[in-house]
N, C-alpha and C. Protein backbone atom coordinates (compact mmCIF):
# COMPACT_ATOMS: atom_id res chain seq x y z
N UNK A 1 -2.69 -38.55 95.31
CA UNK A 1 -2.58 -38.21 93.89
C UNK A 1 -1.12 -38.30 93.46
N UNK A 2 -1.01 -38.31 92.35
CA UNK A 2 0.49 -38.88 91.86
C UNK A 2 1.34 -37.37 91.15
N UNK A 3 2.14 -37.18 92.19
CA UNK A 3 2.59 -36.14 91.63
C UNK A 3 3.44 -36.09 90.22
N UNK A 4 3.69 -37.38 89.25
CA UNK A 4 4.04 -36.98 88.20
C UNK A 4 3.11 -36.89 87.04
N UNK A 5 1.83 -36.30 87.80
CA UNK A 5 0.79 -36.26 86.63
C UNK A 5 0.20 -35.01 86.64
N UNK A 6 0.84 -34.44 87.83
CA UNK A 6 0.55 -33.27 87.91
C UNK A 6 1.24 -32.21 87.06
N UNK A 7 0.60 -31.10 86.78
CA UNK A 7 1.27 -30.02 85.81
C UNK A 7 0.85 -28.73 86.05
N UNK A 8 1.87 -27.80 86.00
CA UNK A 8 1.61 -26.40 87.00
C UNK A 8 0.91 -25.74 86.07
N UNK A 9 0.36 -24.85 86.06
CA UNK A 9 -0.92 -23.55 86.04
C UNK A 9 -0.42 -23.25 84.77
N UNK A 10 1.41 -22.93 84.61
CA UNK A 10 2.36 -22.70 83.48
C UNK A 10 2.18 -23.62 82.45
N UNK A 11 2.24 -24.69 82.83
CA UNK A 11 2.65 -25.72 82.04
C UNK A 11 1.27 -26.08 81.18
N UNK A 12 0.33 -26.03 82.33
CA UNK A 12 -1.40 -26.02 81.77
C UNK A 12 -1.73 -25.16 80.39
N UNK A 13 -0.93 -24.10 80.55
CA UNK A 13 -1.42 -22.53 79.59
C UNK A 13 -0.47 -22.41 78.55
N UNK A 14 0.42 -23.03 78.59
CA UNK A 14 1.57 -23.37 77.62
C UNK A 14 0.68 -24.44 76.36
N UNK A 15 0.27 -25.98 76.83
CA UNK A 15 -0.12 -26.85 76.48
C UNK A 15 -1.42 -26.67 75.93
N UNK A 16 -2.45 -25.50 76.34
CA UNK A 16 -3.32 -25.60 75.93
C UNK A 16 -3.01 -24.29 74.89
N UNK A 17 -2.45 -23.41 74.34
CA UNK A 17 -1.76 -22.31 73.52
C UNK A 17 -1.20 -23.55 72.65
N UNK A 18 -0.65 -24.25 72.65
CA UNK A 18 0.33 -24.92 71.67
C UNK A 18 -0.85 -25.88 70.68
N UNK A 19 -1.75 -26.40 71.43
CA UNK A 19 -2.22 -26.93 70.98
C UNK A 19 -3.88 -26.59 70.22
N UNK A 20 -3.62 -25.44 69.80
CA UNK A 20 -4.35 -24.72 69.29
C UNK A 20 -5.81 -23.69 69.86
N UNK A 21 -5.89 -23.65 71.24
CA UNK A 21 -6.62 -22.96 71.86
C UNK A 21 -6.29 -21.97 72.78
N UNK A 22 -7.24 -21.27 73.04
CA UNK A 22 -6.67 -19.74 73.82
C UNK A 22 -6.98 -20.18 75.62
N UNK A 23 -6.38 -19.00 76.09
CA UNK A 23 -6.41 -19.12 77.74
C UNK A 23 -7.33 -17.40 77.63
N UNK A 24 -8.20 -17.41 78.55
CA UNK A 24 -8.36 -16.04 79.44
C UNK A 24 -8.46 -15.94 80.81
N UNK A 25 -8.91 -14.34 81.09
CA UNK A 25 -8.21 -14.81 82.63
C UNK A 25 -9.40 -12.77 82.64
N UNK A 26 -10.64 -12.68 82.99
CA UNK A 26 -11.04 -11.53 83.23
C UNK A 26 -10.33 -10.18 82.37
N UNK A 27 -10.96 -10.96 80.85
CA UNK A 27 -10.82 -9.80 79.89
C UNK A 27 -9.03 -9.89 79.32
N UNK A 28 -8.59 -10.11 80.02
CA UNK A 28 -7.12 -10.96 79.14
C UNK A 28 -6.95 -12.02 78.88
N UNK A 29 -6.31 -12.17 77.37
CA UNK A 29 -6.39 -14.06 76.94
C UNK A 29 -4.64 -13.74 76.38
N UNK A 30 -4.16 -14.97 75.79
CA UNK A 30 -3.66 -15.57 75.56
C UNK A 30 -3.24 -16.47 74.20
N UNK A 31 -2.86 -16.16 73.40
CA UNK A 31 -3.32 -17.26 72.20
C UNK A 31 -1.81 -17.42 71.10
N UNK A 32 -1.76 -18.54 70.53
CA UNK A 32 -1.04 -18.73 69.71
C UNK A 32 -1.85 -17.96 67.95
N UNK A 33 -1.67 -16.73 67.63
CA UNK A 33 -2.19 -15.87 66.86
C UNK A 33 -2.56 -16.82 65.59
N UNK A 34 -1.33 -17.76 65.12
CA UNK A 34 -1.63 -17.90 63.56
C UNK A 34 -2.57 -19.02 63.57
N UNK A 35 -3.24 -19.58 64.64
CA UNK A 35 -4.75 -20.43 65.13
C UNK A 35 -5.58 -19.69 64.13
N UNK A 36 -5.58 -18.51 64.22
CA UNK A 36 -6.82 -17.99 64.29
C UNK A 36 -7.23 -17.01 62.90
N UNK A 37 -5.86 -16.43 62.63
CA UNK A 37 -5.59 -15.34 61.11
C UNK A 37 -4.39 -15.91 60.72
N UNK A 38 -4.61 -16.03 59.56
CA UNK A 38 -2.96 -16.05 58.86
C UNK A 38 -2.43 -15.05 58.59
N UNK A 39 -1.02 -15.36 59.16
CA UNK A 39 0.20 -14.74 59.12
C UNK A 39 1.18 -14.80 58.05
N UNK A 40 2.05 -13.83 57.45
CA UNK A 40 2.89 -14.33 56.64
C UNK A 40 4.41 -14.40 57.29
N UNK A 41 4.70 -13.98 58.39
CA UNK A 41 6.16 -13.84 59.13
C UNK A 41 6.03 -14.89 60.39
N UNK A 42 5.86 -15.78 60.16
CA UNK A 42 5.86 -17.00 61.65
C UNK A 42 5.24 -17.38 62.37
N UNK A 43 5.71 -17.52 63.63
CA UNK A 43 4.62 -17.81 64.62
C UNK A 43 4.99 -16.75 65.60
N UNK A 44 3.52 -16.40 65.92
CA UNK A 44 3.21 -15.34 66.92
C UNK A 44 2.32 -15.96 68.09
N UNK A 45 2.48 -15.23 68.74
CA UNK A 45 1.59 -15.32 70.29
C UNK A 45 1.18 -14.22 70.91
N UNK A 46 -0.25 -14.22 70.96
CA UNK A 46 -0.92 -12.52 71.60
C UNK A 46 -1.12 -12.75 72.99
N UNK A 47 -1.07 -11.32 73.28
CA UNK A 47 -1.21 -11.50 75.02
C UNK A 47 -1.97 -10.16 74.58
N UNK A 48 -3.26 -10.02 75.40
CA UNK A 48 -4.70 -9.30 74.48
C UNK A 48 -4.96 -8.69 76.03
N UNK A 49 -5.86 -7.44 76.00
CA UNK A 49 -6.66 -7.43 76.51
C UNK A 49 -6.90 -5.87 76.78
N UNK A 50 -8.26 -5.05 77.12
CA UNK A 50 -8.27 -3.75 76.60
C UNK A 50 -7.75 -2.53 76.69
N UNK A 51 -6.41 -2.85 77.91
CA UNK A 51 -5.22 -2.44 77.92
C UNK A 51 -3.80 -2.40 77.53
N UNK A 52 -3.73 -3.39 76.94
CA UNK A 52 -2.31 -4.03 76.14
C UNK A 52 -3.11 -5.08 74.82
N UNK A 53 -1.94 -5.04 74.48
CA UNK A 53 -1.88 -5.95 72.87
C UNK A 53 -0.20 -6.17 72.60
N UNK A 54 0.18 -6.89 72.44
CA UNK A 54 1.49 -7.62 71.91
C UNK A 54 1.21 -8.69 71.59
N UNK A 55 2.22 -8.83 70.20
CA UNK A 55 2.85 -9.86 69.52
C UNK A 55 4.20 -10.38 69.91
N UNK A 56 4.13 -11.42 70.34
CA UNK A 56 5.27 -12.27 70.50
C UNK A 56 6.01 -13.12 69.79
N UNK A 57 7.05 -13.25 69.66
CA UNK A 57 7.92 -14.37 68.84
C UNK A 57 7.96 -15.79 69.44
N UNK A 58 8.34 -15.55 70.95
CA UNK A 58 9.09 -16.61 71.62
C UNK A 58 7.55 -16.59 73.09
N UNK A 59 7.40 -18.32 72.91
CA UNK A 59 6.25 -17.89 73.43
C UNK A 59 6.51 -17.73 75.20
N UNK A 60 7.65 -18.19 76.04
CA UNK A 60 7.66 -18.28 77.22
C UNK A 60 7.78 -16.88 77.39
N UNK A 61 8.20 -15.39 76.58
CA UNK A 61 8.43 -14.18 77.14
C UNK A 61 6.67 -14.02 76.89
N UNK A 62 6.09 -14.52 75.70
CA UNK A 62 4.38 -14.54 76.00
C UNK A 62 3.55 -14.46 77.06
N UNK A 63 3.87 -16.09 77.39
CA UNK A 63 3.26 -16.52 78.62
C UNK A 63 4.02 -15.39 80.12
N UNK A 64 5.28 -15.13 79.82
CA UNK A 64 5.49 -14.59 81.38
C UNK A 64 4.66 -13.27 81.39
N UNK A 65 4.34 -12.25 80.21
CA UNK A 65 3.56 -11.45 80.28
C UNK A 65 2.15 -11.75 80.60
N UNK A 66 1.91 -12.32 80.06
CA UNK A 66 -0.03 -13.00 80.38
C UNK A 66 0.24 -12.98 82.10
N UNK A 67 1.23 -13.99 82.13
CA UNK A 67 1.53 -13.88 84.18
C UNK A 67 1.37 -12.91 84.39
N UNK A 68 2.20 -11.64 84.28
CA UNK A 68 2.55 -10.37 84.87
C UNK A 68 1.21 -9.67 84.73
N UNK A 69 0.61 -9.61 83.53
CA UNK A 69 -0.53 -9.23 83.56
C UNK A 69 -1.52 -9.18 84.45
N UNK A 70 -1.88 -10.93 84.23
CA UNK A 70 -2.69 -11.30 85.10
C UNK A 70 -2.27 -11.34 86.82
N UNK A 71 -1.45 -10.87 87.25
CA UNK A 71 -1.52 -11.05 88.75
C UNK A 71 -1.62 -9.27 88.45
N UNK A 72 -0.97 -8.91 88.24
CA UNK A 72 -1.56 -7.13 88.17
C UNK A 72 -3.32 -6.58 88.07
N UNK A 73 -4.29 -7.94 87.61
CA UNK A 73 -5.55 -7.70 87.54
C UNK A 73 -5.98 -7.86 88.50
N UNK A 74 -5.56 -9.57 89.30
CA UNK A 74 -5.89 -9.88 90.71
C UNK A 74 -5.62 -9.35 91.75
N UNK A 75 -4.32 -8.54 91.34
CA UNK A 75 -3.95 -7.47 92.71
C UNK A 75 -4.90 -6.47 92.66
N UNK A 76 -5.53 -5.82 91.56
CA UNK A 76 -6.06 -4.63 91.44
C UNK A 76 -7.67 -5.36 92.06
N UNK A 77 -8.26 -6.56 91.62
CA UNK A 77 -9.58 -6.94 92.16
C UNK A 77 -9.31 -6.81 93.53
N UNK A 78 -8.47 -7.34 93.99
CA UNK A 78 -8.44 -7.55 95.68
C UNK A 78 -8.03 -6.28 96.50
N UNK A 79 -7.27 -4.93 95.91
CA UNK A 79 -7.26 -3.66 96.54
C UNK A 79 -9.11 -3.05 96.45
N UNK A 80 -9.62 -3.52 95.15
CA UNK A 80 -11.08 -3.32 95.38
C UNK A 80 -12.06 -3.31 96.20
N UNK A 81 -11.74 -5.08 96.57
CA UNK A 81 -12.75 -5.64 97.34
C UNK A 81 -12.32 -5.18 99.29
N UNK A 82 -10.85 -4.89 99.34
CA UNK A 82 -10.09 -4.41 100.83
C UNK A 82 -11.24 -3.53 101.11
């Protein structure tokens, strides 16, 4: 396979947010906000889920939360399943 066609997990969830659709990940998503409601102050980016809610400006501090998030869920599934 050709590694310049490849694109990391990041880059995947970035590209698919920009381009007008959401990411989830077990009850947390991801989304470029003004997709979906209009806004009157810019562009926003939500990082959702029934523990947190933020609005973002800048979307890579977005996305690194959705990360942080989401490995904090997978750590918590897998102390479960131990």
């Amino acid at each position: 396979m050709d590694k310049t066609s490849q694109t990391s997990h990041r880059e995947n969830v970035k590209s698919r947010i920009t381009s007008g659709r959401y990411v989830e990940f077990k009850g947390l998503s991801i989304c470029k906000i003004n997709d979906f409601y209009p806004l009157r102050t810019g562009v926003k980016y939500q990082v959702h889920s029934y523990f947190f809610s933020e609005l973002y400006e800048d979307i890579e501090e977005a996305i690194n939360k959705f990360f942080e998030l989401r490995a904090r869920i997978a750590r918590k599934k897998l102390n479960k399943e131990s």
